[in-house]
N, C-alpha and C. Protein backbone atom coordinates (compact mmCIF):
# COMPACT_ATOMS: atom_id res chain seq x y z
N UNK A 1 -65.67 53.10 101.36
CA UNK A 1 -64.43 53.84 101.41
C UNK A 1 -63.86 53.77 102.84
N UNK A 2 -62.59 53.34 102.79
CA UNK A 2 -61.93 53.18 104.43
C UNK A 2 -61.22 54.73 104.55
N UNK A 3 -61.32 54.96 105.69
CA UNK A 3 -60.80 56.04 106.33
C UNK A 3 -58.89 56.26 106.08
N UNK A 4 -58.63 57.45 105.72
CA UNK A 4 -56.62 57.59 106.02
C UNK A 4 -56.11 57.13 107.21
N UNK A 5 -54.96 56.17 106.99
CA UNK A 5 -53.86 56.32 108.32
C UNK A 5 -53.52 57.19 108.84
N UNK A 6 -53.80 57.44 109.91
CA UNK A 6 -53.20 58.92 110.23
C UNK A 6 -51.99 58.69 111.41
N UNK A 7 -50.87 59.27 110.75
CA UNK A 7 -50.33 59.38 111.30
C UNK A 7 -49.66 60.61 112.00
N UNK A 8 -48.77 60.54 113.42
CA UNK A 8 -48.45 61.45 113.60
C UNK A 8 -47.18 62.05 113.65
N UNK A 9 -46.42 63.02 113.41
CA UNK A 9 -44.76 63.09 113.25
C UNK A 9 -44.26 64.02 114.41
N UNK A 10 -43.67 62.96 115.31
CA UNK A 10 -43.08 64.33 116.62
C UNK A 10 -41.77 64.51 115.74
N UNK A 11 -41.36 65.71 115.69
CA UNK A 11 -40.57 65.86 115.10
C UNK A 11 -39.65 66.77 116.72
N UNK A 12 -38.42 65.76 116.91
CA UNK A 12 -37.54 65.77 118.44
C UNK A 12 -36.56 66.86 118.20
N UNK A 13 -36.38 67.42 116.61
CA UNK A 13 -35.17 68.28 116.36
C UNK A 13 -35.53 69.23 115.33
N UNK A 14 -35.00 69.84 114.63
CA UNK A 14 -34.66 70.90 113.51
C UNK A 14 -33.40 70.63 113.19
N UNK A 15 -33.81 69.92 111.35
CA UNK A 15 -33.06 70.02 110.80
C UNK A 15 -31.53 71.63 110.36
N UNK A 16 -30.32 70.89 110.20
CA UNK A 16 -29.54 71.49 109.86
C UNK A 16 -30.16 73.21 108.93
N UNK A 17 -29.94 74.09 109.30
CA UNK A 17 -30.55 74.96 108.46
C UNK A 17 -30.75 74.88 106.78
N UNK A 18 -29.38 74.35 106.17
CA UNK A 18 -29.28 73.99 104.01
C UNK A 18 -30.04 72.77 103.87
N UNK A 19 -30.31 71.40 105.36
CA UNK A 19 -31.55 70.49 105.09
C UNK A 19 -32.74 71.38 105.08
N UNK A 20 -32.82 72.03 105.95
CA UNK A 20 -33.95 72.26 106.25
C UNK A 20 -34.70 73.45 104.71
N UNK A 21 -33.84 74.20 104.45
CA UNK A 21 -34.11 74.99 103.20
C UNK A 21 -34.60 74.08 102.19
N UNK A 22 -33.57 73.24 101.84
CA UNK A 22 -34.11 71.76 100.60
C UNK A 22 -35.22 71.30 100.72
N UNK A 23 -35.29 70.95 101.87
CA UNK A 23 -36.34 69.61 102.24
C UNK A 23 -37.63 70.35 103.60
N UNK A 24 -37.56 71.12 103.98
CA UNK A 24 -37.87 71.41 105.19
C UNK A 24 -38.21 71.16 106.61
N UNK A 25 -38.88 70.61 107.45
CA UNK A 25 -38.68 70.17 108.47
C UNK A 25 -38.75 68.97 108.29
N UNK A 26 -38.48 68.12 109.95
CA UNK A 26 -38.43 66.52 109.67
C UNK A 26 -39.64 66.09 109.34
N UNK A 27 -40.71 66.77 109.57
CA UNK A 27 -42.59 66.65 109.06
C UNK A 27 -42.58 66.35 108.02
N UNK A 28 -41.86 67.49 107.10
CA UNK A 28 -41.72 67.59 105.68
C UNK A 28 -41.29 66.47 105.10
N UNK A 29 -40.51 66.27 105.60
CA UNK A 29 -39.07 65.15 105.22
C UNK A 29 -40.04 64.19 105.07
N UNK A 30 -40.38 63.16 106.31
CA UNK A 30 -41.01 61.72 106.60
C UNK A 30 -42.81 61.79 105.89
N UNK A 31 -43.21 62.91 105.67
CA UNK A 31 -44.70 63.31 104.62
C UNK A 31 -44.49 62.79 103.70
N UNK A 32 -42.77 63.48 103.28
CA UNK A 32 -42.56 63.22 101.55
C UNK A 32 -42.40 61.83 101.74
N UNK A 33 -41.41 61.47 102.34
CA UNK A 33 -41.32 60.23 102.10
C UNK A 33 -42.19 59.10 102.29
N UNK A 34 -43.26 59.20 103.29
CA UNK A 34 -44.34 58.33 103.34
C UNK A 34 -45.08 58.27 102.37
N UNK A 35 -45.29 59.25 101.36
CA UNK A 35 -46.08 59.30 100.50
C UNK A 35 -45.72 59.07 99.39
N UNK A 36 -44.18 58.77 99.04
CA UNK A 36 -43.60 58.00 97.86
C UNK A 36 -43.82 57.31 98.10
N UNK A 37 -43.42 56.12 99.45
CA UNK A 37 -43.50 55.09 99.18
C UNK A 37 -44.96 54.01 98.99
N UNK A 38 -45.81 54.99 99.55
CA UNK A 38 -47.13 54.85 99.37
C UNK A 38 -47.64 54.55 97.98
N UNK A 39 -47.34 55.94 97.40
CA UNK A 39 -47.07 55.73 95.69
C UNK A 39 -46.65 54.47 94.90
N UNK A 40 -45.31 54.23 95.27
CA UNK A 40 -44.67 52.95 94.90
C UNK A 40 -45.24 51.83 94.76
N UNK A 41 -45.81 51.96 95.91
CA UNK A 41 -46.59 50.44 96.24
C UNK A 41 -47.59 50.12 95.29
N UNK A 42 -48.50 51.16 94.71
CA UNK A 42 -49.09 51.20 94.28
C UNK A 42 -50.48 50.68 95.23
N UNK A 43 -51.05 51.26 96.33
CA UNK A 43 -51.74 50.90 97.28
C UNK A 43 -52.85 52.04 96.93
N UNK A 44 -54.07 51.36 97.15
CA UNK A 44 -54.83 52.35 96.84
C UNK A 44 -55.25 53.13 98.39
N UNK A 45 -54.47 52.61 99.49
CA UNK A 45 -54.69 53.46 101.16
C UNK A 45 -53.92 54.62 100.91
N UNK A 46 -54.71 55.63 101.74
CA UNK A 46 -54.05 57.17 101.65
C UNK A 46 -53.81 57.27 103.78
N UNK A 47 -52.81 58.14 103.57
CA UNK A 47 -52.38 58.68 104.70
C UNK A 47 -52.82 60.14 105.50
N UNK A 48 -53.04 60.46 106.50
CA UNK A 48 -53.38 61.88 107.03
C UNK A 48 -52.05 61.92 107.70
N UNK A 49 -51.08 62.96 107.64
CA UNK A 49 -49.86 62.93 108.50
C UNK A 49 -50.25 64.07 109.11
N UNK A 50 -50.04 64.32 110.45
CA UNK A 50 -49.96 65.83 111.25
C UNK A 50 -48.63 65.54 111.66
N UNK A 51 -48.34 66.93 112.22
CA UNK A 51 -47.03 67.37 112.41
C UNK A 51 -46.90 67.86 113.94
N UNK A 52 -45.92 67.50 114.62
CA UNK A 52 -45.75 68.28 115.75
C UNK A 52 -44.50 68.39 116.46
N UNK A 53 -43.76 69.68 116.16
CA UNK A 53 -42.41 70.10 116.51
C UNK A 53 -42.59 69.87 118.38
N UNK A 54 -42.36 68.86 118.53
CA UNK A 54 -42.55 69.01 120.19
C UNK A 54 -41.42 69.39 121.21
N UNK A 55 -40.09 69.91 120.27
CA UNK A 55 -39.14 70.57 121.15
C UNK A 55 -39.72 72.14 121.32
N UNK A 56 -40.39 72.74 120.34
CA UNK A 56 -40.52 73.99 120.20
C UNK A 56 -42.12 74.46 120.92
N UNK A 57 -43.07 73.57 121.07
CA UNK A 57 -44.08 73.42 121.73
C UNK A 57 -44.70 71.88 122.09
N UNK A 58 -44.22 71.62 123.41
CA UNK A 58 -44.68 70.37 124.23
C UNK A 58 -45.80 69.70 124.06
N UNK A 59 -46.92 69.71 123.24
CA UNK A 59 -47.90 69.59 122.75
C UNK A 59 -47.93 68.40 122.16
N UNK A 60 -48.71 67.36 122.27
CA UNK A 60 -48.50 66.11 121.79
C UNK A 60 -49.98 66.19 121.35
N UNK A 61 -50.45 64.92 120.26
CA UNK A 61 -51.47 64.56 120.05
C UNK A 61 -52.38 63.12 120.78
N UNK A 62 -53.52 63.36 120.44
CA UNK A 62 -54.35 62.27 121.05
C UNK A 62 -54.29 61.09 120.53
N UNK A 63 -53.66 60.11 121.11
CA UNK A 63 -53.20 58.88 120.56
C UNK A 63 -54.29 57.99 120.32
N UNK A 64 -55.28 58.64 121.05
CA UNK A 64 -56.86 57.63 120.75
C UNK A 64 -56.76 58.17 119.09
N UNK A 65 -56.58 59.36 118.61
CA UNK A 65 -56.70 59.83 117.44
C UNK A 65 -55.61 59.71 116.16
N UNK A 66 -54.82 58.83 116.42
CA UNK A 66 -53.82 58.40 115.48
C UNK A 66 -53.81 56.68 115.50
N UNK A 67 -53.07 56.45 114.13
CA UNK A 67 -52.83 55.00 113.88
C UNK A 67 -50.97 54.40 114.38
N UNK A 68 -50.63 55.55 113.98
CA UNK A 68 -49.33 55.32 113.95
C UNK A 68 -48.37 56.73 114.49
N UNK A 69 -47.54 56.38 115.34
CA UNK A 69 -46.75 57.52 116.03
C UNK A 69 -44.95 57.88 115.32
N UNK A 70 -44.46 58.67 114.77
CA UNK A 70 -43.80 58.36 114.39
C UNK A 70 -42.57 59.73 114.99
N UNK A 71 -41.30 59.58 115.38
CA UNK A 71 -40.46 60.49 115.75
C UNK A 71 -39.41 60.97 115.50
N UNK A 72 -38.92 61.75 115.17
CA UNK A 72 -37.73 61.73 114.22
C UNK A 72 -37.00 62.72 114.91
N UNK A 73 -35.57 63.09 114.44
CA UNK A 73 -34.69 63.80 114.81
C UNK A 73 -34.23 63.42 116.51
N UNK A 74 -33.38 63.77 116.33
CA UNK A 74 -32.85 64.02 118.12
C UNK A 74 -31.68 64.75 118.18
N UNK A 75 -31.95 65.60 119.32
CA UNK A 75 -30.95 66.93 119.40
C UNK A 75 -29.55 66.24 119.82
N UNK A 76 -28.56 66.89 119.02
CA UNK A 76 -27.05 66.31 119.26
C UNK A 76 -26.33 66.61 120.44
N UNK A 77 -27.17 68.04 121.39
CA UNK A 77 -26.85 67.62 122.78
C UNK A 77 -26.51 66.57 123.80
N UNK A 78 -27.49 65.47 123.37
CA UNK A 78 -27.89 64.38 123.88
C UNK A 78 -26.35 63.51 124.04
N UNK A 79 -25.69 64.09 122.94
CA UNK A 79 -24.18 63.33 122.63
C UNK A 79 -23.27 63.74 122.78
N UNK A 80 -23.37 65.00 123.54
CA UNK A 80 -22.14 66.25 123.74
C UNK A 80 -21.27 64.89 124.87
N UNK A 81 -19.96 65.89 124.71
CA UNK A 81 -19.24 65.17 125.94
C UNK A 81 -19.50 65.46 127.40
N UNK A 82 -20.80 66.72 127.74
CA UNK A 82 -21.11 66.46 129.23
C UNK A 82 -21.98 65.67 129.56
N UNK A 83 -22.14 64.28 128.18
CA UNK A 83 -23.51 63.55 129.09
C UNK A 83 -22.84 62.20 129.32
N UNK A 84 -21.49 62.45 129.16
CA UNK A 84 -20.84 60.90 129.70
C UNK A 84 -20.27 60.09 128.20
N UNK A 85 -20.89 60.51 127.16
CA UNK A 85 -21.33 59.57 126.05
C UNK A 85 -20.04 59.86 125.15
N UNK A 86 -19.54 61.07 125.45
CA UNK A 86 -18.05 61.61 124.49
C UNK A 86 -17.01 61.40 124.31
């Protein structure tokens, strides 16, 4: 028996509050969806996903301890018109 992928989900934002009710965080979100498509495939490899809101606590994981890093969201600050970008 081979060991789960484990992956990890920085999650860079918080979803819209009516996404976030539906679907719930971006953890939530990229779990579900890794694990359909996992499904799909019809693969008999399973996944370990952890989660880590790293805007809300800076806390990262041990990369010796993951396969795959994965990041999602980004705050729309980033695109306001005081960063030049507007």
């Amino acid at each position: 028996m081979t060991r789960p992928l484990r992956i990890a989900v920085l999650e860079c934002d918080t979803p819209i509050p009516p996404v976030q009710a539906k679907f719930g965080g971006y953890g939530d979100i990229f779990e579900g969806l890794l694990k359909k498509g996992l499904e799909a495939s019809s693969s008999t490899a399973e996944i370990e996903v952890s989660k880590w809101h790293v805007v809300e606590n800076p806390i990262y994981p041990d990369p010796n301890k993951c396969d795959a890093l994965l990041l999602t969201g980004s705050s729309m600050v980033v695109f306001s018109s005081t960063s030049g970008r507007g």
